[in-house]
Protein backbone atom coordinates (compact mmCIF):
# COMPACT_ATOMS: atom_id res chain seq x y z
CA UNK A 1 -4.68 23.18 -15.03
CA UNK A 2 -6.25 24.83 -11.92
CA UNK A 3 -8.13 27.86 -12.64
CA UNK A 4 -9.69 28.42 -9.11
CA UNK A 5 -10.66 26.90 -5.57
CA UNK A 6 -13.44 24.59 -6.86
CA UNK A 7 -10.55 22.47 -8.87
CA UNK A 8 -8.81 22.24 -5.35
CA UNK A 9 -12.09 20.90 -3.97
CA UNK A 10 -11.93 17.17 -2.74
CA UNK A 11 -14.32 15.94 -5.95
CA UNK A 12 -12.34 17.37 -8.24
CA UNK A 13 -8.76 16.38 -6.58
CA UNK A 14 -10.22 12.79 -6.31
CA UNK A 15 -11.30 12.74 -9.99
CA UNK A 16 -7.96 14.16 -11.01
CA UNK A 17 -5.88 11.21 -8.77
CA UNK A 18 -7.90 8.82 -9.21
CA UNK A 19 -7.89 8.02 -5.67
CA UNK A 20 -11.66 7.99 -3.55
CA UNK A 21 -13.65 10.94 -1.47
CA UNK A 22 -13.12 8.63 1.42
CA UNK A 23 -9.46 7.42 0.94
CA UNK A 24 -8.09 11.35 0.75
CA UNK A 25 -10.26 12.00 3.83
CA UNK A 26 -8.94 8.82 5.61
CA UNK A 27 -5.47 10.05 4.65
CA UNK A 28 -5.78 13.46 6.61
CA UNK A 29 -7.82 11.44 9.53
CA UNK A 30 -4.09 9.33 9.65
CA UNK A 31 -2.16 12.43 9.16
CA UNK A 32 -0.81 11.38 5.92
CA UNK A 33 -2.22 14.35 4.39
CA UNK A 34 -2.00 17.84 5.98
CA UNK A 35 -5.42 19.52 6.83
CA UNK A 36 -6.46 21.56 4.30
CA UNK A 37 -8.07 24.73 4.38
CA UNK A 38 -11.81 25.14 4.57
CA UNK A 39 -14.04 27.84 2.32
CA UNK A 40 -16.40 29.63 4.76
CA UNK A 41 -18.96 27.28 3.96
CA UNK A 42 -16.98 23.76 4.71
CA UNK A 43 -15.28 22.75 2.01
CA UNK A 44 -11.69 21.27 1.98
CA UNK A 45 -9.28 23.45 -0.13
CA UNK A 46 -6.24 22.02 -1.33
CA UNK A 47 -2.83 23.18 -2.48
CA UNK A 48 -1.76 21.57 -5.65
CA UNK A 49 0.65 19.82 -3.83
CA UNK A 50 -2.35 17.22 -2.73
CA UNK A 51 -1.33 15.38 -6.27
CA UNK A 52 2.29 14.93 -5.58
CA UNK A 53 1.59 14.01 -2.00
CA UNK A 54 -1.14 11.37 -3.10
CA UNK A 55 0.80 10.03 -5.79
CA UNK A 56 4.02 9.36 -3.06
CA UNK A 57 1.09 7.67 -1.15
CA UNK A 58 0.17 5.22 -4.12
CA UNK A 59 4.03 4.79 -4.72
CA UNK A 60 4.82 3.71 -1.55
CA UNK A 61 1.81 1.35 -0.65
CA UNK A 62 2.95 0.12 -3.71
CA UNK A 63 6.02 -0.85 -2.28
CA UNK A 64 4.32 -2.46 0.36
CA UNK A 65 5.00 0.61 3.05
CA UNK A 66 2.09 0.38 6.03
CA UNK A 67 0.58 3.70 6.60
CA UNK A 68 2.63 4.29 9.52
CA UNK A 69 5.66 3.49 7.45
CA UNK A 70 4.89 6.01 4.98
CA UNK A 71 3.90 8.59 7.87
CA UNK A 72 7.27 7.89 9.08
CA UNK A 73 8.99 8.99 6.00
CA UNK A 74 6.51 12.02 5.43
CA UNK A 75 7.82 13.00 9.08
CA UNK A 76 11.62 12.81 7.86
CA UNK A 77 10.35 14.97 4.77
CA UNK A 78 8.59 18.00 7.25
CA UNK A 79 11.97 17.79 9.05
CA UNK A 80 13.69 18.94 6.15
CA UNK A 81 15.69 15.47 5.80
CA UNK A 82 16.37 13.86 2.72
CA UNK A 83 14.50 11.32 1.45
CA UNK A 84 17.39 8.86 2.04
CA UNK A 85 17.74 10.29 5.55
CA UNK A 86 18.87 6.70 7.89
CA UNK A 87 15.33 6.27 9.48
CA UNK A 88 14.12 5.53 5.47
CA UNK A 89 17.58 3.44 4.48
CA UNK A 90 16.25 1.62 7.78
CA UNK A 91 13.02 0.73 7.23
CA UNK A 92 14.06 0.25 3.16
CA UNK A 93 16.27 -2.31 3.96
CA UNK A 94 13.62 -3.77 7.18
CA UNK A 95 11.86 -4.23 4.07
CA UNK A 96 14.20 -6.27 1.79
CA UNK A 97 14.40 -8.61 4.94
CA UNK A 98 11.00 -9.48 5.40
CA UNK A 99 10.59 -9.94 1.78
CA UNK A 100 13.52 -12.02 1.62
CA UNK A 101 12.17 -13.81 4.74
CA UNK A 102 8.48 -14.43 2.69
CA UNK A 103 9.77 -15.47 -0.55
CA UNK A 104 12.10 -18.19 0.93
CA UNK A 105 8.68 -18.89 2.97
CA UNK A 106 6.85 -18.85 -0.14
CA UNK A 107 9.47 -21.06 -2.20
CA UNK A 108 9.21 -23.95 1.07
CA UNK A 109 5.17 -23.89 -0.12
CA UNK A 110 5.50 -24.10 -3.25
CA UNK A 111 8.27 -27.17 -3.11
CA UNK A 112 5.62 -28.68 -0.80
CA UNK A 113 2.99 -28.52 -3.75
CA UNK A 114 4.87 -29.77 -6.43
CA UNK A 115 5.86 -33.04 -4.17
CA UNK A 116 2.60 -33.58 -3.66
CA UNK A 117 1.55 -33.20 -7.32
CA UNK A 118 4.05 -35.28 -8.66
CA UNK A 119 2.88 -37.98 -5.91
CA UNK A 120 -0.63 -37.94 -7.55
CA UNK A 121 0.46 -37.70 -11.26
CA UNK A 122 2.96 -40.82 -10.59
CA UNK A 123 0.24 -42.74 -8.80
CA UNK A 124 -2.20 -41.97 -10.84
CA UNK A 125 -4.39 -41.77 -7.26
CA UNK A 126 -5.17 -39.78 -4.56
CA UNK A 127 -3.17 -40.30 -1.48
CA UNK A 128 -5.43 -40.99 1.46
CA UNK A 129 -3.81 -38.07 3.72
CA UNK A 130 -4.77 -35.67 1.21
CA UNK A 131 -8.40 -36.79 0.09
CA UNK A 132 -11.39 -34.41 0.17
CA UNK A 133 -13.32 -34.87 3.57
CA UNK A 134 -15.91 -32.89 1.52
CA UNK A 135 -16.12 -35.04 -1.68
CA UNK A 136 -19.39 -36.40 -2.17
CA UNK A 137 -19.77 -39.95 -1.55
């Protein structure tokens, strides 16, 4: 519960996330975060909106969104678009593709492994193209 200014201070907003000083700050430097207001001494002042805003933040990165993906979306949001306005649905579905595109990369790597496991567990020996040019002799 906030009770005054100093639980909308940038310690206490960080505590209460769970996300760093220096992260928040870096957020507002990328205009993730809107400025907050300053006491007459310095200090940030937040609205409590600073949690929900963070906590979209986490969400998205979660999701893999770059910073300027998620600044993208924020944009859509401070236009008074929904949050499935067509630039999001975009960049959602940009999204799918490239991980589409990364797993199938990802599944060619891991075949590649397995083939060359099962060459040394048939052989019972290392197969000269893929001996260790560190290995002690």
């Amino acid at each position: 519960m906030i009770t005054s200014n100093r639980d909308l201070q940038i310690g206490t907003i960080s505590k209460k996330s769970g996300v760093s000083i220096d992260t928040i700050r870096y957020y507002e430097k990328e205009g993730l975060l809107p400025q907050p207001m300053r006491t007459s001494s310095g200090f940030r002042i937040y609205t409590p909106e600073i949690f929900s805003q963070l906590n979209f933040i986490r969400r998205a990165r979660e999701l893999g969104m770059t910073l300027k993906e998620i600044r993208q979306i924020r944009d859509c949001g401070e236009q008074g678009l929904g949050p499935c306005c067509k630039m999001t649905v975009d960049l959602f579905n940009q999204k799918i593709k490239n991980l589409e595109s990364t797993i199938h990369s990802l599944t060619q790597i891991k075949r590649k492994i397995r083939s060359i496991l099962k060459t040394w567990v048939n052989k019972k020996e290392m197969d000269p193209q893929w001996s260790n040019p560190f290995k002690k002799k």
